[in-house]
C-alpha atoms as a PDB file:
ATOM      1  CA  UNK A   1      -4.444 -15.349  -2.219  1.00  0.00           C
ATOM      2  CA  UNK A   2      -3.473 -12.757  -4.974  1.00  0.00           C
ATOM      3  CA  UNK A   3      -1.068 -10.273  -3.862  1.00  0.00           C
ATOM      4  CA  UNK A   4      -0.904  -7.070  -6.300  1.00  0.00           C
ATOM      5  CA  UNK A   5       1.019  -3.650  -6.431  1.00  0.00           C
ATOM      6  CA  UNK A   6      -0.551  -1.286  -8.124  1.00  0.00           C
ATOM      7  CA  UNK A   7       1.282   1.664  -9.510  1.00  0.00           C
ATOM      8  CA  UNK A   8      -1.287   4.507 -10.175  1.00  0.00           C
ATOM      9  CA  UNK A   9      -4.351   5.882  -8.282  1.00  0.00           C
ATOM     10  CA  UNK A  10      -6.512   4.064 -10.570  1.00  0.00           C
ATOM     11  CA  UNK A  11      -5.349   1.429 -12.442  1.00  0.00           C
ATOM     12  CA  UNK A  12      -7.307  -1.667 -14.069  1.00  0.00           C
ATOM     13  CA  UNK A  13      -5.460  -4.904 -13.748  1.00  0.00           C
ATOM     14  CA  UNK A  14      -6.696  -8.326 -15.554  1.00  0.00           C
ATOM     15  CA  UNK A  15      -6.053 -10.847 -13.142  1.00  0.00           C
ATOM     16  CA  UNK A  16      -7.983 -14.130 -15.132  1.00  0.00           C
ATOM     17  CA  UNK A  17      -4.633 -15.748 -15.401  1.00  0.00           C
ATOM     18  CA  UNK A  18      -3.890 -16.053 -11.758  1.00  0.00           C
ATOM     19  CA  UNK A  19      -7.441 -16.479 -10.509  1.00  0.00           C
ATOM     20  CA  UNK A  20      -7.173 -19.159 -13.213  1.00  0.00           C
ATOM     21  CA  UNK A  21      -4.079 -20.765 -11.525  1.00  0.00           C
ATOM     22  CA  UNK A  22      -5.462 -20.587  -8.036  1.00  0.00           C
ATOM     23  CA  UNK A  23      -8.352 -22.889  -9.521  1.00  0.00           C
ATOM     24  CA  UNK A  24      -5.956 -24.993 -10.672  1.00  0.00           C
ATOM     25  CA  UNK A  25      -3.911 -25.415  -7.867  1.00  0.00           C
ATOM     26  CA  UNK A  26      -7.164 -26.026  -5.716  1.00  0.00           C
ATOM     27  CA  UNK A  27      -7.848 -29.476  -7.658  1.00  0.00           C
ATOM     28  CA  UNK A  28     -11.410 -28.451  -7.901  1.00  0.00           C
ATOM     29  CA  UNK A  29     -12.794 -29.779 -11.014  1.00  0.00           C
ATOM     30  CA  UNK A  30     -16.585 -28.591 -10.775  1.00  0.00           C
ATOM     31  CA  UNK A  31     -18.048 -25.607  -8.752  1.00  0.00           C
ATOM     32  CA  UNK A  32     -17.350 -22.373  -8.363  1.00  0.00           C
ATOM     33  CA  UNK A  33     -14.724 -19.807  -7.621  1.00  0.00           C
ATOM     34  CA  UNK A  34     -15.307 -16.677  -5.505  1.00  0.00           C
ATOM     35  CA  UNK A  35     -13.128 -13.735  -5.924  1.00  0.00           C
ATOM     36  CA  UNK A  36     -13.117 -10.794  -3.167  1.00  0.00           C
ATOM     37  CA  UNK A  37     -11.103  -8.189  -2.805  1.00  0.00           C
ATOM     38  CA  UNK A  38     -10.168  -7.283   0.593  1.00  0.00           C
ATOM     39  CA  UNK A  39     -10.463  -3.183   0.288  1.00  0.00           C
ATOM     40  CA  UNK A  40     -12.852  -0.770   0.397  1.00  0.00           C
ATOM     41  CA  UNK A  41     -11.150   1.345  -2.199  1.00  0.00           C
ATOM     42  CA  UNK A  42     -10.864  -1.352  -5.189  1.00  0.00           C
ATOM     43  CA  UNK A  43     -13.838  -3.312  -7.200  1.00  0.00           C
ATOM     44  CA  UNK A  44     -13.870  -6.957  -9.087  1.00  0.00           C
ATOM     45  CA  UNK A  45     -15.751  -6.665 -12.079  1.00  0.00           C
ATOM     46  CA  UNK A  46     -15.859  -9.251 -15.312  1.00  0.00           C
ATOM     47  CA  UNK A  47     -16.021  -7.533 -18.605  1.00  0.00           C
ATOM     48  CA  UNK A  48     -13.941  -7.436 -21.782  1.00  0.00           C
ATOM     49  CA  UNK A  49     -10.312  -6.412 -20.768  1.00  0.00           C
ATOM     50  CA  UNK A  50      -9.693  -4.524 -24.457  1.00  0.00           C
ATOM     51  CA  UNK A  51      -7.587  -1.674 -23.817  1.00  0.00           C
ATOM     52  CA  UNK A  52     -10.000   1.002 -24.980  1.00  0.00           C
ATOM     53  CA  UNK A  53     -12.480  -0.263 -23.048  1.00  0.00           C
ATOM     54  CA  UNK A  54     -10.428  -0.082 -19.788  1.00  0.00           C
ATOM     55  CA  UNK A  55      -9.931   3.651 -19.981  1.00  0.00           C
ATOM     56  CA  UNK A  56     -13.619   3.810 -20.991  1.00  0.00           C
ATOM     57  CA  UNK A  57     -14.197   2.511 -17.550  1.00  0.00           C
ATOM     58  CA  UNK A  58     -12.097   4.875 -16.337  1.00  0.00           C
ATOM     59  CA  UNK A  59     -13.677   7.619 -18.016  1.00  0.00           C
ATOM     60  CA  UNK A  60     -16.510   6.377 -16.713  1.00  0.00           C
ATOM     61  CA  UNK A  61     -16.008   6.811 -13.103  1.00  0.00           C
ATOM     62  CA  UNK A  62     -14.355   9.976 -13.028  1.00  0.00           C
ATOM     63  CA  UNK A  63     -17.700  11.610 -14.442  1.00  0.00           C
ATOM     64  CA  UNK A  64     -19.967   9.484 -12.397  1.00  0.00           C
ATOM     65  CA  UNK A  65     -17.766  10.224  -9.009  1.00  0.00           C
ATOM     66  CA  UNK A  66     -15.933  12.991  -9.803  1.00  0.00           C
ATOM     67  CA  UNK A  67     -12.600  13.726  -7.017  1.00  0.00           C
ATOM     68  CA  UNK A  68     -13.042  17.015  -4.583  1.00  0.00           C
ATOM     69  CA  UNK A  69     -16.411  17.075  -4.642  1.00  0.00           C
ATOM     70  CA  UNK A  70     -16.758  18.222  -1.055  1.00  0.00           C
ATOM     71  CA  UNK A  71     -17.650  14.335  -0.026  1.00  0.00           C
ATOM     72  CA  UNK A  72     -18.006  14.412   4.360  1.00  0.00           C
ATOM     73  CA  UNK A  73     -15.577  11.371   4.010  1.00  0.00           C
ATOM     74  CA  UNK A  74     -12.603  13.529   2.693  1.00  0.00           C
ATOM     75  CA  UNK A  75     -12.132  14.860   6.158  1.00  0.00           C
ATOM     76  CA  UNK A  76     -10.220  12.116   6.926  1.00  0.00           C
ATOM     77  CA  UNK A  77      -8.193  10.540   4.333  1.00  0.00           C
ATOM     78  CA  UNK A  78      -9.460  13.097   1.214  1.00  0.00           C
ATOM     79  CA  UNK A  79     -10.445   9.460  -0.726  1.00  0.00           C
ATOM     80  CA  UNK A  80     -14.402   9.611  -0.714  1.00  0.00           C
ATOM     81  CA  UNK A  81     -14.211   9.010  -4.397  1.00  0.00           C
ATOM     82  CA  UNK A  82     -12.655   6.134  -4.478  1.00  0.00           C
ATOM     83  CA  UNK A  83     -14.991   4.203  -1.736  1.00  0.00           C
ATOM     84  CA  UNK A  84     -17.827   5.575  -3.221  1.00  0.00           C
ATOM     85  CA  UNK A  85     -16.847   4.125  -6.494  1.00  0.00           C
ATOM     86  CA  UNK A  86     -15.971   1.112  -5.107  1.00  0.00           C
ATOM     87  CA  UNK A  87     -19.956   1.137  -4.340  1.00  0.00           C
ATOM     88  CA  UNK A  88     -20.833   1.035  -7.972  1.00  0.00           C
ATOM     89  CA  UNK A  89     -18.327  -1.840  -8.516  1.00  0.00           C
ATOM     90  CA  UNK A  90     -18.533  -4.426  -6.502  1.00  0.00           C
ATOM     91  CA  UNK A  91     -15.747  -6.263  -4.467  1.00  0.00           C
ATOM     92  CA  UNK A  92     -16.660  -9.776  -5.430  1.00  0.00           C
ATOM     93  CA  UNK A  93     -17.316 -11.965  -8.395  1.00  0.00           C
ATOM     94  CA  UNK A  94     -18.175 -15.427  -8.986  1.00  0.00           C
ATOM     95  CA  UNK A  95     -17.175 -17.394 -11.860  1.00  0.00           C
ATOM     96  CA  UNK A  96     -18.547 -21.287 -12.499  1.00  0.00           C
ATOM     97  CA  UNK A  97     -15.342 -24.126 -12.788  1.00  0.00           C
ATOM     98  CA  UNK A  98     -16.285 -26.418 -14.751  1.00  0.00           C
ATOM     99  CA  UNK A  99     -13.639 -29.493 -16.326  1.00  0.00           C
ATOM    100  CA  UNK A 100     -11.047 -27.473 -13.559  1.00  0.00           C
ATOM    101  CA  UNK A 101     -11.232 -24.217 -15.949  1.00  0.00           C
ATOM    102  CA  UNK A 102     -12.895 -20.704 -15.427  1.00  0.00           C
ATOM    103  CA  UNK A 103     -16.029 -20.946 -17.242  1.00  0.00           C
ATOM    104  CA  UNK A 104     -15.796 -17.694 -19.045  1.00  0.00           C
ATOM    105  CA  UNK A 105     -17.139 -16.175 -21.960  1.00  0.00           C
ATOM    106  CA  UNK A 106     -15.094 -15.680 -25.344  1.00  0.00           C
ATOM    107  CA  UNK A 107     -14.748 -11.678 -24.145  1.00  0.00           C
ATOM    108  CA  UNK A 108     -14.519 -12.425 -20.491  1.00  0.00           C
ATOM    109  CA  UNK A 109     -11.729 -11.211 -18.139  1.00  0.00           C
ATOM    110  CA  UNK A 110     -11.648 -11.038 -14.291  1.00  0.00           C
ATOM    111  CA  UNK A 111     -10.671  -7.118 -14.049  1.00  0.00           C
ATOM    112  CA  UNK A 112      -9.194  -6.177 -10.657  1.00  0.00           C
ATOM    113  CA  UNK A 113      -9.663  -2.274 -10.000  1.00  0.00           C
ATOM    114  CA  UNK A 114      -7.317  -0.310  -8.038  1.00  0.00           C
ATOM    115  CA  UNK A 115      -9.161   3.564  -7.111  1.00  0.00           C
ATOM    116  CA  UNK A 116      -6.870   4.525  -4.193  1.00  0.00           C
ATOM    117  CA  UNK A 117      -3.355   3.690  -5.088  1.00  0.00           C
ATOM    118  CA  UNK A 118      -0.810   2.871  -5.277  1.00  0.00           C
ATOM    119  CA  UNK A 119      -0.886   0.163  -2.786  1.00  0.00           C
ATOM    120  CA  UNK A 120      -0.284  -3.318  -1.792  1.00  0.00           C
ATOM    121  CA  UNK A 121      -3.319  -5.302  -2.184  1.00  0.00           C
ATOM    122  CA  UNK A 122      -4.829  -8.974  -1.547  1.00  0.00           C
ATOM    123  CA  UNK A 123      -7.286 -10.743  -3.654  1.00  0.00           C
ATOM    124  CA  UNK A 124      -8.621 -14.008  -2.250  1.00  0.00           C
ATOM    125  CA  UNK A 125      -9.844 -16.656  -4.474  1.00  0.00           C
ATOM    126  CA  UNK A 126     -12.065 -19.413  -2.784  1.00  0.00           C
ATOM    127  CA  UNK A 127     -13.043 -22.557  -4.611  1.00  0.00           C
ATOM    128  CA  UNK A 128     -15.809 -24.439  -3.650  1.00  0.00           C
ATOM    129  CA  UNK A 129     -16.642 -28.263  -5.243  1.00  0.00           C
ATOM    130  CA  UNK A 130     -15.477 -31.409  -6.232  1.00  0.00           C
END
């Protein structure tokens, strides 16, 4: 398990390197790994982690799910933005292991997305093979 602190209410975290020791410290050589994040209010995406790009993403979301938009889910906790673009993203990826490595592409990061912070958050990694 990944345990992260994020530090802003959204925030965009590259977490390849310690998915890619949690493969390593499985001992799986060929299969797959499954990453899941444990909150409704954060996504797992791969895509290029180029800092541009990250705050395109950002961008991105704010326009698409915009904050005090009236959502029946801000009654409660006033965070209906952030679960509903959680939605879009996704809380899980999978990512091949092949020779004990990530099998990634050349632009390829695993991107951990915080949209309700800060917080304490888990990511579990589960490899599966031989």
């Amino acid at each position: 398990m990944i345990q992260i602190r994020t530090s802003k209410r959204v925030e965009i975290i590259d977490i390849t390197s310690r998915v890619a020791e949690e493969v390593e410290r499985s001992g799986i050589r060929e299969g797959i790994a499954v990453i899941y994040t444990k909150h409704t209010t954060t996504g797992i995406v791969i895509n290029e982690g180029e800092s541009g790009l990250l705050k395109d993403i950002e961008n991105m979301l704010s326009k698409l799910v915009p904050q005090n938009q009236g959502y029946i889910h801000d009654r409660i906790d006033n965070n209906a933005d952030a679960h509903l673009r959680a939605v879009l993203l996704g809380n899980s990826a999978v990512v091949p292991v092949s020779d004990g490595r990530l099998e990634l592409g050349t632009w390829q990061s695993i991107l951990f997305i915080e949209l309700d912070g800060p917080r304490n958050r888990s990511v579990v990694v589960k490899v599966i093979g031989q």
